[in-house]
C-alpha atoms as a PDB file:
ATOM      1  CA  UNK A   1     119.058  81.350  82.697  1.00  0.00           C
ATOM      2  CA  UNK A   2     117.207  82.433  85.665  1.00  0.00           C
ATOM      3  CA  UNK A   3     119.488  80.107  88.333  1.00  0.00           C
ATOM      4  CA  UNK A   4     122.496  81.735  86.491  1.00  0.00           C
ATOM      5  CA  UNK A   5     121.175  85.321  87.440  1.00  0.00           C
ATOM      6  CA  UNK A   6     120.459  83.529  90.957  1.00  0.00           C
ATOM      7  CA  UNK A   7     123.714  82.585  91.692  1.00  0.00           C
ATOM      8  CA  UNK A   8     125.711  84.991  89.163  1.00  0.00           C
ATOM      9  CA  UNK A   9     129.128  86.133  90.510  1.00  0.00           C
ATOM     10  CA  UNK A  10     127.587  90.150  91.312  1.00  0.00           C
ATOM     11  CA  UNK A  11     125.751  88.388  94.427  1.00  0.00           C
ATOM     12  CA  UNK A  12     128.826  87.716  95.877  1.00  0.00           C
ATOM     13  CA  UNK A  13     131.342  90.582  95.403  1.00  0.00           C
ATOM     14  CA  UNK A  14     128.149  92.831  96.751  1.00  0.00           C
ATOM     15  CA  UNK A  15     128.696  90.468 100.071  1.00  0.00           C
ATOM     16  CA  UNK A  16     132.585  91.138  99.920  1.00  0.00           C
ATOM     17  CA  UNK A  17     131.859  94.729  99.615  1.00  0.00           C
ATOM     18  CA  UNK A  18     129.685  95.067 102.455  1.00  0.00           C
ATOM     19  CA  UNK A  19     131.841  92.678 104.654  1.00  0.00           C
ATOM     20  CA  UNK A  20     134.684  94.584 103.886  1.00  0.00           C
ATOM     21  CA  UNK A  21     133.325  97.124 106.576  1.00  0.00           C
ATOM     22  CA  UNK A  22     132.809  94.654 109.183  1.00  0.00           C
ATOM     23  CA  UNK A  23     133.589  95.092 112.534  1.00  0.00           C
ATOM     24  CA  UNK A  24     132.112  93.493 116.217  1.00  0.00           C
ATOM     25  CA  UNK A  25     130.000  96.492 116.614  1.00  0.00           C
ATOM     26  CA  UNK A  26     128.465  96.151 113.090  1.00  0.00           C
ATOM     27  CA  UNK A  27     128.300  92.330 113.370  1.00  0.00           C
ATOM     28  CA  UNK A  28     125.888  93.079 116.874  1.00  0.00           C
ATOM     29  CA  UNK A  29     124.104  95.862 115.350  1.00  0.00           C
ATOM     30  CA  UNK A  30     123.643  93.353 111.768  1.00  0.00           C
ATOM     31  CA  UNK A  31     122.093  90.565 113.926  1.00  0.00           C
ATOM     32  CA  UNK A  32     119.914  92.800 116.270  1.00  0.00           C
ATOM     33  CA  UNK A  33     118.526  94.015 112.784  1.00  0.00           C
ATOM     34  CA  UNK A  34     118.103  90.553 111.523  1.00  0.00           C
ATOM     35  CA  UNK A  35     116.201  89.931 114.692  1.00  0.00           C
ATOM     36  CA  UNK A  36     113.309  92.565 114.235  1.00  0.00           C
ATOM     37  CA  UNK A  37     112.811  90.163 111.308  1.00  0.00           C
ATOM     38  CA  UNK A  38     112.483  86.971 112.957  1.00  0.00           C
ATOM     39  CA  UNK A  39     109.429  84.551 113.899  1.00  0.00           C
ATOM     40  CA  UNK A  40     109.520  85.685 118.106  1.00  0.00           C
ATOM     41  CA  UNK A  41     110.042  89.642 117.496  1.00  0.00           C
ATOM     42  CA  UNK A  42     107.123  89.631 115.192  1.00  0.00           C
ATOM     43  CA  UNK A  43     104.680  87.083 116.826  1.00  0.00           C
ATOM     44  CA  UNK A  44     104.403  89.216 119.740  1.00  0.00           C
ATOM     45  CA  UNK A  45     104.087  92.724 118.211  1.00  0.00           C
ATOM     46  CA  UNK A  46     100.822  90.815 116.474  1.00  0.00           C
ATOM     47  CA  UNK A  47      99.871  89.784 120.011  1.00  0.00           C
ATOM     48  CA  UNK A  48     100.336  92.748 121.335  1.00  0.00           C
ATOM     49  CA  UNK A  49      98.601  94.751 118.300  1.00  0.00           C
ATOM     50  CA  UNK A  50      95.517  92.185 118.593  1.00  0.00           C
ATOM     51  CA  UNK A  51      95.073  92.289 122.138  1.00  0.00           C
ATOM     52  CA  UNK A  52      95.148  95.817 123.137  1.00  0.00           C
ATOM     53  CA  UNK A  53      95.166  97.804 119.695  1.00  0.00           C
ATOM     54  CA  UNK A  54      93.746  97.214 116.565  1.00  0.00           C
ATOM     55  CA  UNK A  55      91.590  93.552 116.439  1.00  0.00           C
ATOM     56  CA  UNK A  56      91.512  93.774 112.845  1.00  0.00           C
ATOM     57  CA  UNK A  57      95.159  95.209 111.977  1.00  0.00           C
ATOM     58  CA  UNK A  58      96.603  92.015 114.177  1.00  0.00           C
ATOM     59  CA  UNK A  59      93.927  89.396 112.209  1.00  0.00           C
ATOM     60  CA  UNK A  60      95.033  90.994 109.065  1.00  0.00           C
ATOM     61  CA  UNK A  61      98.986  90.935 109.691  1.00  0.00           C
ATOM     62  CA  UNK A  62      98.751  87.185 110.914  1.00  0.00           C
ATOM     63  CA  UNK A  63      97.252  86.071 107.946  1.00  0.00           C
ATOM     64  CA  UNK A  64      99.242  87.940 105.509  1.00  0.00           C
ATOM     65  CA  UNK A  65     102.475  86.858 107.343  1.00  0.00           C
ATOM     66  CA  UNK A  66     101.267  83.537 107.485  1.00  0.00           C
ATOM     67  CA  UNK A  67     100.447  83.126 103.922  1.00  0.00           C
ATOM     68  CA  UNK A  68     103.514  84.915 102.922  1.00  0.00           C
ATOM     69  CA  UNK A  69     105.924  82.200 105.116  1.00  0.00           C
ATOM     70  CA  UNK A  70     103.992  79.527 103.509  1.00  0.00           C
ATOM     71  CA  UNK A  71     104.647  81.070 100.045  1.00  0.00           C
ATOM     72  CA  UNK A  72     108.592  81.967 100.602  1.00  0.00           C
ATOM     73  CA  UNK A  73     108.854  78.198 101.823  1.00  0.00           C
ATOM     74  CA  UNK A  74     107.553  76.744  98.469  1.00  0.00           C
ATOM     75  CA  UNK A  75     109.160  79.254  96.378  1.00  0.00           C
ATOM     76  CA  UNK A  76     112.550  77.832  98.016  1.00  0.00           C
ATOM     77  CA  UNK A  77     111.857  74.247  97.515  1.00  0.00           C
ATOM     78  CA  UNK A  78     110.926  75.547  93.735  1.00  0.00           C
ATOM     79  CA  UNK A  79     113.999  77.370  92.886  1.00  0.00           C
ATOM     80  CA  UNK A  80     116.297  75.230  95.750  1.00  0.00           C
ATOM     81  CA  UNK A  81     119.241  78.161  95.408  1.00  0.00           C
ATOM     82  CA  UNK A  82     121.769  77.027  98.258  1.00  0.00           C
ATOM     83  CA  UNK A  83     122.959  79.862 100.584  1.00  0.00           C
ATOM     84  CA  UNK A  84     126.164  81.706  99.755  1.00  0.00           C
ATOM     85  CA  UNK A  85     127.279  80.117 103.371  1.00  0.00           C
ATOM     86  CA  UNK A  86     130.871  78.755 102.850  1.00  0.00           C
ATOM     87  CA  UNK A  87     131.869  80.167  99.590  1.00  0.00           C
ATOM     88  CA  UNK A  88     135.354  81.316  99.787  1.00  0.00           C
ATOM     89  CA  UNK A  89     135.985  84.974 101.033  1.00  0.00           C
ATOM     90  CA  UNK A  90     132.068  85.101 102.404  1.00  0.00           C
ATOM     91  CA  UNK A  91     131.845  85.314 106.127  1.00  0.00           C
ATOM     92  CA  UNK A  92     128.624  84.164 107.384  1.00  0.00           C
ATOM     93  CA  UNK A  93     127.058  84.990 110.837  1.00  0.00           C
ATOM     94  CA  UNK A  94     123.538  83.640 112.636  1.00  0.00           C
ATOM     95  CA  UNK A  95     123.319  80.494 111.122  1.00  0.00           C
ATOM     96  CA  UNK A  96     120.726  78.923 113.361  1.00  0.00           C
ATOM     97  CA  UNK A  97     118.649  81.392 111.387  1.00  0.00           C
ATOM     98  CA  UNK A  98     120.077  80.382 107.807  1.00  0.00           C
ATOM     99  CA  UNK A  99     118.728  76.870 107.172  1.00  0.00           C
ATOM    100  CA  UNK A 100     116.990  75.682 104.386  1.00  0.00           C
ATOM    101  CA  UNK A 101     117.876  77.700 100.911  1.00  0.00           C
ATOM    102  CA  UNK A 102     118.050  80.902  99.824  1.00  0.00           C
ATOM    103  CA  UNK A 103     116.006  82.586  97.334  1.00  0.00           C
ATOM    104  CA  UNK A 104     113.805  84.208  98.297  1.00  0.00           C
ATOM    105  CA  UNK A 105     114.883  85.840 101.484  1.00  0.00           C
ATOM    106  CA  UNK A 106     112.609  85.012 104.163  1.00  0.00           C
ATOM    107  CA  UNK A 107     113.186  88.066 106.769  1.00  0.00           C
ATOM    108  CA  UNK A 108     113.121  90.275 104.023  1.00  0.00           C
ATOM    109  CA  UNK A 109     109.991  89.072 102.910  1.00  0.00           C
ATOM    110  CA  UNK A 110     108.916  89.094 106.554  1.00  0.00           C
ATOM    111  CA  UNK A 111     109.693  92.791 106.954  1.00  0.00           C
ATOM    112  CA  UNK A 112     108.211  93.692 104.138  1.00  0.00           C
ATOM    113  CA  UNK A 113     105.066  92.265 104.964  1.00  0.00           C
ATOM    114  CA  UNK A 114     104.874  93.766 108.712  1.00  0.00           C
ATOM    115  CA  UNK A 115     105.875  97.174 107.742  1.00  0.00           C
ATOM    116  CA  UNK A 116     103.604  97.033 104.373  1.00  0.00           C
ATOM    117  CA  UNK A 117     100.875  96.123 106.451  1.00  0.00           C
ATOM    118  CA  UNK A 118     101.021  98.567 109.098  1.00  0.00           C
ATOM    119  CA  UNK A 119     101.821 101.741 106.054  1.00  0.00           C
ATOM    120  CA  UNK A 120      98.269 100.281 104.522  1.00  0.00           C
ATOM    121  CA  UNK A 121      96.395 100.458 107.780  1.00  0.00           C
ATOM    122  CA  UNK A 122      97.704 103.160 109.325  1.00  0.00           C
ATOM    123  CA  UNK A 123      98.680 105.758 106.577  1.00  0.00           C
ATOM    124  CA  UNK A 124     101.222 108.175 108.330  1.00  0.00           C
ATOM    125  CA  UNK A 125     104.366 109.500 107.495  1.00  0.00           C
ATOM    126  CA  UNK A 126     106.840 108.284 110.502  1.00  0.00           C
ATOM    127  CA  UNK A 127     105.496 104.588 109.607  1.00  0.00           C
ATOM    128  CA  UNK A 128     106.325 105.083 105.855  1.00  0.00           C
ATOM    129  CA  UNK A 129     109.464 106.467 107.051  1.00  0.00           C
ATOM    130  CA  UNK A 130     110.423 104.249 110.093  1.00  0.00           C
ATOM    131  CA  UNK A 131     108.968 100.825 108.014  1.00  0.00           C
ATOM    132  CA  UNK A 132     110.896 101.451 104.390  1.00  0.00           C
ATOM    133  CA  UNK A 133     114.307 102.064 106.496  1.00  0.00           C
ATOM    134  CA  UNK A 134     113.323  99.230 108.437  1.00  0.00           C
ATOM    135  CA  UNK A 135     113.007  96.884 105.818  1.00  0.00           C
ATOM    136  CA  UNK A 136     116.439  98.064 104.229  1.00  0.00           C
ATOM    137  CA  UNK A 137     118.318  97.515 106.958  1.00  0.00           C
ATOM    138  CA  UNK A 138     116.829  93.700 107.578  1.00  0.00           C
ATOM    139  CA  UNK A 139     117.725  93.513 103.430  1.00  0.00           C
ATOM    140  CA  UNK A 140     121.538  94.783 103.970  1.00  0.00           C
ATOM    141  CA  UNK A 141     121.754  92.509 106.765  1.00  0.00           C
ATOM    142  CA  UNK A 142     121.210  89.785 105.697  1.00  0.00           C
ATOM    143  CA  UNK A 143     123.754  90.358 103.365  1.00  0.00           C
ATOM    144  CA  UNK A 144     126.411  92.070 105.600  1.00  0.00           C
ATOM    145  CA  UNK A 145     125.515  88.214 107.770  1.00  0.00           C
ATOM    146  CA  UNK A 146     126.500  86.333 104.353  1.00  0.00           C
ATOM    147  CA  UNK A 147     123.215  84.229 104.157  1.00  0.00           C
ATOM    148  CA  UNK A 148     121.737  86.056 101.299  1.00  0.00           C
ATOM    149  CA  UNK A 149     122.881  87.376  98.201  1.00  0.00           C
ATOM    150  CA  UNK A 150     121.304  90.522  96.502  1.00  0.00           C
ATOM    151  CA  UNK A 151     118.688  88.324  94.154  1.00  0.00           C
ATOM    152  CA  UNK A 152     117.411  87.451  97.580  1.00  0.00           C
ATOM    153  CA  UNK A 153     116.698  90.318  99.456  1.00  0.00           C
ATOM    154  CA  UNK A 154     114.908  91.847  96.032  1.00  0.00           C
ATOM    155  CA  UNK A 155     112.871  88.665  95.755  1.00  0.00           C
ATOM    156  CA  UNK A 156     111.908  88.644  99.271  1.00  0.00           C
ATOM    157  CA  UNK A 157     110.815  92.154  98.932  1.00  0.00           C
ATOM    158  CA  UNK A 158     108.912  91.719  96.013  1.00  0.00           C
ATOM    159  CA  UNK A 159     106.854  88.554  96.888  1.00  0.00           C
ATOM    160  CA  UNK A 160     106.398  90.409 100.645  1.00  0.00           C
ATOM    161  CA  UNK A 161     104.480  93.470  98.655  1.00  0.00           C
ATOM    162  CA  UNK A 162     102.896  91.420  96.130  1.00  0.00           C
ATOM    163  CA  UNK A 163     101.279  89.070  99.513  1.00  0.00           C
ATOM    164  CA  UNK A 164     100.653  92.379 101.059  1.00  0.00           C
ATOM    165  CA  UNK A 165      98.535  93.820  98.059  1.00  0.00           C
ATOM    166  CA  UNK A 166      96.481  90.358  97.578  1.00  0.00           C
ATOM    167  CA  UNK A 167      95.740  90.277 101.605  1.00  0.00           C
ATOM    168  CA  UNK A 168      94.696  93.800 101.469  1.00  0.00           C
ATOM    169  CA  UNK A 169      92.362  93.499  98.469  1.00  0.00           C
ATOM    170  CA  UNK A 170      90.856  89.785  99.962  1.00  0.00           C
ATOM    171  CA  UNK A 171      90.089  92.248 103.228  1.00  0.00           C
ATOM    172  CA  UNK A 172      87.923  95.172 101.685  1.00  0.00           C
ATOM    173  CA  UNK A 173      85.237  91.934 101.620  1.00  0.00           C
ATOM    174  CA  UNK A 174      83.553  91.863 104.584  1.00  0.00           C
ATOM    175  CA  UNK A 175      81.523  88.516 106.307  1.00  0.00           C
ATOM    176  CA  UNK A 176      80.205  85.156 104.413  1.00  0.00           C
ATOM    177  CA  UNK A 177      82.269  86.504 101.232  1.00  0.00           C
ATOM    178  CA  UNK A 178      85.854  87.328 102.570  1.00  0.00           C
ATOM    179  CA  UNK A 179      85.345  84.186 104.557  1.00  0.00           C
ATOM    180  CA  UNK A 180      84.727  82.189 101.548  1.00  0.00           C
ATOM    181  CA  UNK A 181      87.627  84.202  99.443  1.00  0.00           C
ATOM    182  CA  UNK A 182      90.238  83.468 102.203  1.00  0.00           C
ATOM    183  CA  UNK A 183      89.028  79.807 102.408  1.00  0.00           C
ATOM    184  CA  UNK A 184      89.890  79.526  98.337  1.00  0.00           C
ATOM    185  CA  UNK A 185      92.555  81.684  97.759  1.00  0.00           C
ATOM    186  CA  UNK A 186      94.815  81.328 101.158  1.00  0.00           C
ATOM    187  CA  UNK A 187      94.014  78.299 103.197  1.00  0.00           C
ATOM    188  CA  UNK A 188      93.275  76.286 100.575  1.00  0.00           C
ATOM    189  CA  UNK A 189      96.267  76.780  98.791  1.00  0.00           C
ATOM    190  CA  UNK A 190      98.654  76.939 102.046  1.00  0.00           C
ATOM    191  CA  UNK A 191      96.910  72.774 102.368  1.00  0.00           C
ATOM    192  CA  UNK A 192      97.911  71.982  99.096  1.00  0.00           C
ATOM    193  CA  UNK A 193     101.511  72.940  99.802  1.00  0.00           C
ATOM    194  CA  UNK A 194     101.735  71.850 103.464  1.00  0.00           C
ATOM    195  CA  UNK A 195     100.527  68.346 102.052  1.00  0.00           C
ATOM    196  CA  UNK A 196     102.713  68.400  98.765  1.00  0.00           C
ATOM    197  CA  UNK A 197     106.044  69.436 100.764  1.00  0.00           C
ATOM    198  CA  UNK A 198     105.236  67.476 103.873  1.00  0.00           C
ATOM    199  CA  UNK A 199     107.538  69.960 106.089  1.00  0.00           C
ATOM    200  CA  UNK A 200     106.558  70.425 110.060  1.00  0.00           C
ATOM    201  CA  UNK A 201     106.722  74.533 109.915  1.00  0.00           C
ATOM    202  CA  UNK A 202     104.411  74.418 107.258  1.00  0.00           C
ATOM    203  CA  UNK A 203     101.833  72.184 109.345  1.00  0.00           C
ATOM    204  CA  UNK A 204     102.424  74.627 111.713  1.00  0.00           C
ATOM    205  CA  UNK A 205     102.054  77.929 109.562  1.00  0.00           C
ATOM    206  CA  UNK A 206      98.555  75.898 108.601  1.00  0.00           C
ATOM    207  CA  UNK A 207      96.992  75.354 111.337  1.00  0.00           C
ATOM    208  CA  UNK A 208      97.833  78.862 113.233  1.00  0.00           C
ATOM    209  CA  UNK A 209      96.433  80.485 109.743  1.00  0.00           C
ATOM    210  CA  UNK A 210      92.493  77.988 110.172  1.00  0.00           C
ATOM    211  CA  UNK A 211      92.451  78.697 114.255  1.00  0.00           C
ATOM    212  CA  UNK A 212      93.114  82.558 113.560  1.00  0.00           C
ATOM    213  CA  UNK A 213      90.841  83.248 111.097  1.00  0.00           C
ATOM    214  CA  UNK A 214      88.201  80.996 113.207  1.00  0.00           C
ATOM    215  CA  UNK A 215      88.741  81.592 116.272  1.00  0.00           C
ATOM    216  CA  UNK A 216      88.917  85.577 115.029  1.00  0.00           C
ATOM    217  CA  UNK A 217      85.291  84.915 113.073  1.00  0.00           C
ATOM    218  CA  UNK A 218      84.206  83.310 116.667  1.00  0.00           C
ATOM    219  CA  UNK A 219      85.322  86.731 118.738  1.00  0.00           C
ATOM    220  CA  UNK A 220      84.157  89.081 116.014  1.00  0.00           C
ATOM    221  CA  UNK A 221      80.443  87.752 115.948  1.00  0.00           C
ATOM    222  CA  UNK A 222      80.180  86.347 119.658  1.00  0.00           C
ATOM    223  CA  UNK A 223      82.549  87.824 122.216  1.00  0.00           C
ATOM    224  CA  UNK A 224      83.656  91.608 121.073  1.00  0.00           C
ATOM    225  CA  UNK A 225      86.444  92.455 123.682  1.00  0.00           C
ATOM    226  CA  UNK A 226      87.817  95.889 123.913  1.00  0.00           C
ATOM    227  CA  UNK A 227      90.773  95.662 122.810  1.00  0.00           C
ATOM    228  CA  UNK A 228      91.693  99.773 123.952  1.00  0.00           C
ATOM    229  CA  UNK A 229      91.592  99.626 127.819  1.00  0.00           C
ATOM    230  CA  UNK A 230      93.883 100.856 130.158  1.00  0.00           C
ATOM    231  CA  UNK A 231      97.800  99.817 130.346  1.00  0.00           C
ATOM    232  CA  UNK A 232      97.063  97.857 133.686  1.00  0.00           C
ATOM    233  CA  UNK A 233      94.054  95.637 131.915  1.00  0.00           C
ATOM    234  CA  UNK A 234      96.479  95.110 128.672  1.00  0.00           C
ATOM    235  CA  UNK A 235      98.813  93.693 130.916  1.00  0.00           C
ATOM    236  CA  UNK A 236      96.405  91.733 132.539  1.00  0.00           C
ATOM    237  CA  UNK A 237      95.431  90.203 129.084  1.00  0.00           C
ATOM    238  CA  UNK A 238      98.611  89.676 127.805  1.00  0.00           C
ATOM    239  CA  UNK A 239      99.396  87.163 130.874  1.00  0.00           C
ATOM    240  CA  UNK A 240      95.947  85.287 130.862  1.00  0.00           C
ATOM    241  CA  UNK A 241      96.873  85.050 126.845  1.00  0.00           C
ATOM    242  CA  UNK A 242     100.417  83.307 127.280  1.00  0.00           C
ATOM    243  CA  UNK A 243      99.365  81.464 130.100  1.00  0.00           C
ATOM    244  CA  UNK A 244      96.453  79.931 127.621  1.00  0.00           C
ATOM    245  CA  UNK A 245      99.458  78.709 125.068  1.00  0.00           C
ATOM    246  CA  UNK A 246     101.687  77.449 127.451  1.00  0.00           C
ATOM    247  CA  UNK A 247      98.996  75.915 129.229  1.00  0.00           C
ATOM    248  CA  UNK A 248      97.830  74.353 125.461  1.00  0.00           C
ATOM    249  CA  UNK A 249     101.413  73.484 124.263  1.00  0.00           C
ATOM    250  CA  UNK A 250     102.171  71.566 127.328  1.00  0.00           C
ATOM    251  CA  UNK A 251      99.534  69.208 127.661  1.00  0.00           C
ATOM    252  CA  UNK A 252      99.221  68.690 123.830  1.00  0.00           C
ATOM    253  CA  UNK A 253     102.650  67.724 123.855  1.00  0.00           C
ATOM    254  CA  UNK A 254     102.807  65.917 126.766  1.00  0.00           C
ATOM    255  CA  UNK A 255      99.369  63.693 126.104  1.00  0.00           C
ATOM    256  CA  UNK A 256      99.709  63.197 122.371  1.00  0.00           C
ATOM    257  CA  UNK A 257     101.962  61.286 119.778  1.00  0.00           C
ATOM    258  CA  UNK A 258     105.023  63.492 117.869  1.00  0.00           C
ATOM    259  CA  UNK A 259     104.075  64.129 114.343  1.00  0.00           C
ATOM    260  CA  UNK A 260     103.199  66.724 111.908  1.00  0.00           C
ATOM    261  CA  UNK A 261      99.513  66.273 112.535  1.00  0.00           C
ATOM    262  CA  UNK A 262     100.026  67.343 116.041  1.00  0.00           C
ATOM    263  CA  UNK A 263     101.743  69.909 115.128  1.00  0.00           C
ATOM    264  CA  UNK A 264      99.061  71.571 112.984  1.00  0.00           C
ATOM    265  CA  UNK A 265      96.523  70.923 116.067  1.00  0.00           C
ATOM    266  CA  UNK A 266      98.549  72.008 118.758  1.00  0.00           C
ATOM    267  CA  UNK A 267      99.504  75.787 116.490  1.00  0.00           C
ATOM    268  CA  UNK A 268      95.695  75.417 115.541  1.00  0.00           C
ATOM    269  CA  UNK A 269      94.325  75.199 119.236  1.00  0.00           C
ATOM    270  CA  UNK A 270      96.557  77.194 120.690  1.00  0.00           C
ATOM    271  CA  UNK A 271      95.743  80.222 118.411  1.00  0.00           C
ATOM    272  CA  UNK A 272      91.930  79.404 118.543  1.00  0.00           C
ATOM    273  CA  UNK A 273      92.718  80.163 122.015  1.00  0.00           C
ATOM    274  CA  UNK A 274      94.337  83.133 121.050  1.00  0.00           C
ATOM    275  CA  UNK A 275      91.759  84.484 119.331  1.00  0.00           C
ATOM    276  CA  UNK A 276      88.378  83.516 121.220  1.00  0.00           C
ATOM    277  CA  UNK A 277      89.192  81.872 124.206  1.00  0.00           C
ATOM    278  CA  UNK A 278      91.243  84.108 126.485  1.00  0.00           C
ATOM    279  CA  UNK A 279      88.922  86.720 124.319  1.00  0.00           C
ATOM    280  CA  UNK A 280      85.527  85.209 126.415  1.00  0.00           C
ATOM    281  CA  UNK A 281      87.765  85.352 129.691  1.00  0.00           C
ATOM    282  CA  UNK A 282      88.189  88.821 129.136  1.00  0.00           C
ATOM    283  CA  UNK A 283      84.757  89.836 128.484  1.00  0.00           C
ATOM    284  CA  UNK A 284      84.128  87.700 131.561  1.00  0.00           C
ATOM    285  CA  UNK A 285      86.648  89.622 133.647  1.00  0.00           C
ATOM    286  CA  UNK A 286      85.751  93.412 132.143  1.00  0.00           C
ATOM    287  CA  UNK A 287      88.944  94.127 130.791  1.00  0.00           C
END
């Protein structure tokens, strides 16, 4: 009953409907929307937010996004919908962003965990306003692309606000407690279904989630950068904080043996250095 709803026939005349408007300026504009969505575009908004905003908005939206990427990739594997990618009279665009299946949609999901996030923290009307258009637009994207149907986008919305909420409530605990909460109810979980699905994103997803919410424990309690300093010294962070990860993805990759576990040390390392160690070197350096 539930695949039939899924894959019912709806999902794909809403595509044709959409598609019937196409055109190369719409197919750009589509795909630079899709792209607000995507892993890069959001990664370093967090960096930026964490570095030279908000400490605690940036931990907060990693680990909800995290989690949430972690729980759209089982939910997929569950349900294993295939992508409306090839059925007749569907047009689909940006498929080196479409693999794996379909329900729920993962940039919609995405979206609406970013924007939720920042509506929760920051409470003011031109992010309500800017972050539900925003999320949308990703949603009719992804359909006017033809890699989602409908069911999708709704789903991916749903589970995004329903992470959101949970992350939110785990986060009015504060020290030992939270700590302990997060450990049982997010990483814990995110192991069992890294482990049960055996998949090299999520080892990934895993051990970015452990070095953040270490390596953010670490800075909060040790090292206490600033994160509001001038626009010159933000800069100045910025490049001793990529530097770190390239400098960490190199010679992990270079000096150690392919695999999943690498993976998860080289994402967990890498954000541990994130988090704490360019952290110390900014302290160090007054910035």
């Amino acid at each position: 009953m539930l695949l039939n709803i899924l894959t019912a026939q709806f999902n794909i005349t809403t595509i044709k409907f959409l598609q019937q408007f196409s055109n190369p300026f719409l197919d750009k504009l589509a795909q630079a929307i899709t792209m607000t969505a995507e892993e890069y575009f959001i990664i370093i908004f967090i960096g930026i937010v964490y570095l030279c905003i908000d400490k605690k908005l940036g931990y907060l939206m990693a680990v909800t996004l995290l989690f949430s990427s972690t729980i759209n990739y089982f939910v997929k594997c569950i349900f294993k919908v295939k992508r409306p990618i090839g059925t007749p009279g569907v047009r689909s665009l940006r498929l080196q962003t479409a693999d794996g299946y379909s329900f729920p949609s993962g940039h919609t999901q995405g979206a609406a965990v970013f924007w939720c996030s920042l509506m929760k923290r920051l409470k003011k009307m031109i992010v309500y306003i800017v972050g539900a258009v925003m999320i949308v637009l990703v949603a009719l994207s992804r359909l006017y692309l033809g890699v989602h149907r409908p069911v999708d986008v709704v789903g991916g919305f749903v589970f995004g606000i329903i992470c959101v909420i949970v992350l939110n409530r785990i986060f009015q605990y504060d020290g030992y407690k939270k700590n302990l909460i997060v450990f049982l109810f997010i990483i814990l979980p995110m192991i069992v279904i890294t482990v049960y699905i055996n998949d090299s994103k999520l080892y990934k997803e895993l051990g970015a989630i452990i070095g953040f919410v270490i390596g953010y424990n670490i800075e909060n309690k040790y090292i206490k950068f600033n994160p509001k300093t001038s626009v010159c010294k933000n800069l100045i962070k910025v490049i001793i904080s990529v530097s770190g990860l390239l400098i960490v993805s190199i010679l992990f990759k270079t000096f150690l043996p392919h695999g999943h576990v690498l993976d998860l040390i080289t994402y967990f390392c890498g954000v541990l250095w994130f988090t704490a160690g360019d952290g110390l070197i900014i302290v160090k350096l007054s910035l």
